[in-house]
C-alpha atoms as a PDB file:
ATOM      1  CA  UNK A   1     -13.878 -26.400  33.809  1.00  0.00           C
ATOM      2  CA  UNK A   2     -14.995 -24.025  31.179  1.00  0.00           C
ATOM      3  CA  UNK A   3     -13.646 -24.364  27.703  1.00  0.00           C
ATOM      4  CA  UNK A   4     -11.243 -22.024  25.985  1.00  0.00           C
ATOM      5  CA  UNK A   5     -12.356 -19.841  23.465  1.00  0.00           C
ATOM      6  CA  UNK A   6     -11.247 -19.625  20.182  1.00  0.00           C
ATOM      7  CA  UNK A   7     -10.838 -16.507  18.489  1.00  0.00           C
ATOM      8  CA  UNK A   8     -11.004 -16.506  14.193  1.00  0.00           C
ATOM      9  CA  UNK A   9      -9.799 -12.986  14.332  1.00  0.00           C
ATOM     10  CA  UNK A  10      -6.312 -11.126  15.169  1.00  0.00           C
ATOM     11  CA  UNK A  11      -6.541  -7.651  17.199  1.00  0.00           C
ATOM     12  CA  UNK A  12      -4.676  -5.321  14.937  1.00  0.00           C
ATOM     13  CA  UNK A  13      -4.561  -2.465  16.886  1.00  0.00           C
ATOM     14  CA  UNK A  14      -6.952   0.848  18.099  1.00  0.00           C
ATOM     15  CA  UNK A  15      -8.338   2.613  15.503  1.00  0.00           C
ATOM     16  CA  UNK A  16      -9.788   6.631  15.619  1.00  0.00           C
ATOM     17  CA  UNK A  17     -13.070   6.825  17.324  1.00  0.00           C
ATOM     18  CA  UNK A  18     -16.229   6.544  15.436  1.00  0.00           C
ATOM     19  CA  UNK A  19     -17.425   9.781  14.118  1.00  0.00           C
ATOM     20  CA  UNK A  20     -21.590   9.833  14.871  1.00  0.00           C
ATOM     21  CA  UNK A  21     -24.215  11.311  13.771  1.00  0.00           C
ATOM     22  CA  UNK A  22     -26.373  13.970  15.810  1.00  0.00           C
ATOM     23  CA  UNK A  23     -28.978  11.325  16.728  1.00  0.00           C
ATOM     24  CA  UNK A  24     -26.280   8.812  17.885  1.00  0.00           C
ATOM     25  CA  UNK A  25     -25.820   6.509  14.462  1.00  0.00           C
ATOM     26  CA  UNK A  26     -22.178   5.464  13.619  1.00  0.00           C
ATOM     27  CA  UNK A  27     -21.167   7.808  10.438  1.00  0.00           C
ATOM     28  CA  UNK A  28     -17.829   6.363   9.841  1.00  0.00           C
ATOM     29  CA  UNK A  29     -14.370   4.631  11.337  1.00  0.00           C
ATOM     30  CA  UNK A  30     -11.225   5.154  10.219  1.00  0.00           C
ATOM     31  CA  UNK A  31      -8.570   2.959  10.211  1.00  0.00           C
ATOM     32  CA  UNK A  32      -4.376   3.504   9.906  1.00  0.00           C
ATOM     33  CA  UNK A  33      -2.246   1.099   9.253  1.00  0.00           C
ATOM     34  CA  UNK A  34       1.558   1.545   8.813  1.00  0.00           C
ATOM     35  CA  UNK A  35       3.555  -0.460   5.865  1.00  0.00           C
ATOM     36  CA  UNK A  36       4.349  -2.967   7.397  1.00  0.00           C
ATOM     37  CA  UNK A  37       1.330  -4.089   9.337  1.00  0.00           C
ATOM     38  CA  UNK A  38      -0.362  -3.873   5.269  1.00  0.00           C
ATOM     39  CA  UNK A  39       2.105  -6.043   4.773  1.00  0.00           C
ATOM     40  CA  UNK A  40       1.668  -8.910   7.097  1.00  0.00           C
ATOM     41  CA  UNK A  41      -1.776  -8.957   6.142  1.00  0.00           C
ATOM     42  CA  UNK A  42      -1.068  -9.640   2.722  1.00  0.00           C
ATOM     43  CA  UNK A  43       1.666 -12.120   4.182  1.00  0.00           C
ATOM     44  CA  UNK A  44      -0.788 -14.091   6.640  1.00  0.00           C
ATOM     45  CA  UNK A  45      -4.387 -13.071   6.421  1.00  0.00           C
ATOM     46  CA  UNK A  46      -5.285 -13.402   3.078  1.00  0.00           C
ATOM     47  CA  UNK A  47      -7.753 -15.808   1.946  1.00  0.00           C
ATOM     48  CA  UNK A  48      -6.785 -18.446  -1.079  1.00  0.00           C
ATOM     49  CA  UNK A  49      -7.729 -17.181  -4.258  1.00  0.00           C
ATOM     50  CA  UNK A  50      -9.078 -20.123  -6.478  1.00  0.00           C
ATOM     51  CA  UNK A  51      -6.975 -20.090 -10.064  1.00  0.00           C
ATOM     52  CA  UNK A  52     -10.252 -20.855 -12.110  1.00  0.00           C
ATOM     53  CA  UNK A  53     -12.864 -18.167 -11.164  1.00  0.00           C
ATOM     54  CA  UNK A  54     -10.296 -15.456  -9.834  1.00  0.00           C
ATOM     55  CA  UNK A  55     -12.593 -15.665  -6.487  1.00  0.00           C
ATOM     56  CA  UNK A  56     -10.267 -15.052  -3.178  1.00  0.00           C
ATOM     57  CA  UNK A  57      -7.306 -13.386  -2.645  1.00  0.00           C
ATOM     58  CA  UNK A  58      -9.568 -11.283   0.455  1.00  0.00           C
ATOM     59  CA  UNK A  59      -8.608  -9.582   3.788  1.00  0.00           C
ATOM     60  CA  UNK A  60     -10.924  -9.358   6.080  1.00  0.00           C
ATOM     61  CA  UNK A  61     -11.090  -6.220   8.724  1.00  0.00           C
ATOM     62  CA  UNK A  62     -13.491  -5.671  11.486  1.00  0.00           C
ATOM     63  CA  UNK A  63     -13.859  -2.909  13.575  1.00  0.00           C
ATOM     64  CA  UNK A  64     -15.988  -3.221  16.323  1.00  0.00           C
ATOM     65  CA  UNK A  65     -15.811  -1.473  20.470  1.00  0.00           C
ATOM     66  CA  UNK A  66     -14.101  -3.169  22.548  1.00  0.00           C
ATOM     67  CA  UNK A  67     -15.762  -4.002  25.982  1.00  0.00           C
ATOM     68  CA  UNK A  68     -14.112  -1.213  27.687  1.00  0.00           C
ATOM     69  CA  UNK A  69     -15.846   1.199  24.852  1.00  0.00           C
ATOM     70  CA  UNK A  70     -12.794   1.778  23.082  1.00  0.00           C
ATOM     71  CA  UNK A  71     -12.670   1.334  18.755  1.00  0.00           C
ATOM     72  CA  UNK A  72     -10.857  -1.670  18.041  1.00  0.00           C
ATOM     73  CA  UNK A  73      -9.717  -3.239  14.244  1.00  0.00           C
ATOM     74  CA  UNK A  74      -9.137  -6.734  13.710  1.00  0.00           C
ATOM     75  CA  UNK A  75      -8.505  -9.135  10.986  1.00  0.00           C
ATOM     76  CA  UNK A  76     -10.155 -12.133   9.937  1.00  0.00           C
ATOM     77  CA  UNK A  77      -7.071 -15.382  10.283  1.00  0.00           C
ATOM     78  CA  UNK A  78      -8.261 -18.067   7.800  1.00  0.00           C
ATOM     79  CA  UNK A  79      -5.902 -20.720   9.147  1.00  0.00           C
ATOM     80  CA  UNK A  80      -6.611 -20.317  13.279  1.00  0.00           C
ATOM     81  CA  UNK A  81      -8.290 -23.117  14.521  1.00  0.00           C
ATOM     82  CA  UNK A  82     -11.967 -21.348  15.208  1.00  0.00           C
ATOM     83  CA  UNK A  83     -12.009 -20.614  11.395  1.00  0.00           C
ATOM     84  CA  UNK A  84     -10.984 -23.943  10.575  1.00  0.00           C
ATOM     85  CA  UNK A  85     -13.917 -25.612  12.718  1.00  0.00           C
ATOM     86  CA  UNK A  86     -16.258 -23.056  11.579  1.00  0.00           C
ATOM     87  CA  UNK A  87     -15.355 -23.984   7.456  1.00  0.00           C
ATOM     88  CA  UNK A  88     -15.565 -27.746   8.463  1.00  0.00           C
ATOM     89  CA  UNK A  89     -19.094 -27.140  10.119  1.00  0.00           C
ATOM     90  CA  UNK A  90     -20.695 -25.495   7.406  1.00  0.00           C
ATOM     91  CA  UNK A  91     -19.372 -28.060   5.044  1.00  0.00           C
ATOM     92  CA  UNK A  92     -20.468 -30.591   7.077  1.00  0.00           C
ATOM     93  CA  UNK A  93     -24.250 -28.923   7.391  1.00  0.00           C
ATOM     94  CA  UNK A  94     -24.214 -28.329   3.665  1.00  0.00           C
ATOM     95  CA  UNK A  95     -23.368 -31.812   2.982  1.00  0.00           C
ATOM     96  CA  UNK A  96     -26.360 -32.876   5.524  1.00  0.00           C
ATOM     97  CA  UNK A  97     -28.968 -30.099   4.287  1.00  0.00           C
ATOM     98  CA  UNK A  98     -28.123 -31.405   0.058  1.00  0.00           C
ATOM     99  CA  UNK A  99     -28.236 -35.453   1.241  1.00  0.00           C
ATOM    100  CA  UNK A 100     -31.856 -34.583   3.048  1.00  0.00           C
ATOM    101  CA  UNK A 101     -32.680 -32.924   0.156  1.00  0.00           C
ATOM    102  CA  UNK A 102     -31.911 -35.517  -2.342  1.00  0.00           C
ATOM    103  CA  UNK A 103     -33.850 -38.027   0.090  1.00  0.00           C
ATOM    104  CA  UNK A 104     -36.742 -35.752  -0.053  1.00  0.00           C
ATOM    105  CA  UNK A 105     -37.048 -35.480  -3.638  1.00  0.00           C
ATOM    106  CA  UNK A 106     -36.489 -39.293  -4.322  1.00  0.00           C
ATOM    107  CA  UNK A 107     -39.395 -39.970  -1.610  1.00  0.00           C
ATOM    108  CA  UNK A 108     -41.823 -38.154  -3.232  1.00  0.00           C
ATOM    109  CA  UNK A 109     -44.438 -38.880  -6.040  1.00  0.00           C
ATOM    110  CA  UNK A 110     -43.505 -36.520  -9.207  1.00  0.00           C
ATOM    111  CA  UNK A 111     -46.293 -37.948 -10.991  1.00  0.00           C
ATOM    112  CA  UNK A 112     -49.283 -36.078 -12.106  1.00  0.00           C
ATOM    113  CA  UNK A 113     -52.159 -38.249 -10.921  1.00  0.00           C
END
């Protein structure tokens, strides 16, 4: 049985097509989005600003083609459960890549001669 995927983003809508340039490149996107979709972004999809360095507080927004060719927005969802295992991964590789290192360095000769 193959496994569901999980999805760290929200579709937010269509967006206008890309506007190209005259050897094919991607110029721009545009994207419009009414009061209240603004709003349950700030509501939902913003990330957690820490108090003591100001860093955070972000919203996310992709646009990308959809399969079927048409321009598509979405928004990054910091609590779904791909972006959750994703987070706990990278924590989990940092954790490993820092121990190795510290192994490493305690392993080795730092003497001179």
């Amino acid at each position: 049985m193959m496994e569901e995927k999980k999805y760290d983003s929200e579709l937010i809508g269509w967006v206008d097509d890309p506007v190209f340039t005259e050897d094919g490149q991607i110029i721009s996107w545009t994207i419009k989005l009414k009061d209240h979709e603004l709003k349950d972004i700030l509501d939902n999809y913003i990330s957690t600003r820490d108090p003591k360095t100001g860093h955070g507080g972000n919203a996310r927004i992709k646009l990308f083609m959809s399969k079927q060719g048409k321009a598509c927005g979405s928004v990054y969802n910091w609590n779904s459960e791909a972006a959750k295992e994703r987070r706990e991964a990278a924590i989990a590789a940092k954790a490993e890549k820092t121990a190795t290192a510290t192994a490493d360095a305690e392993g080795e000769d730092v003497l001179p001669f």
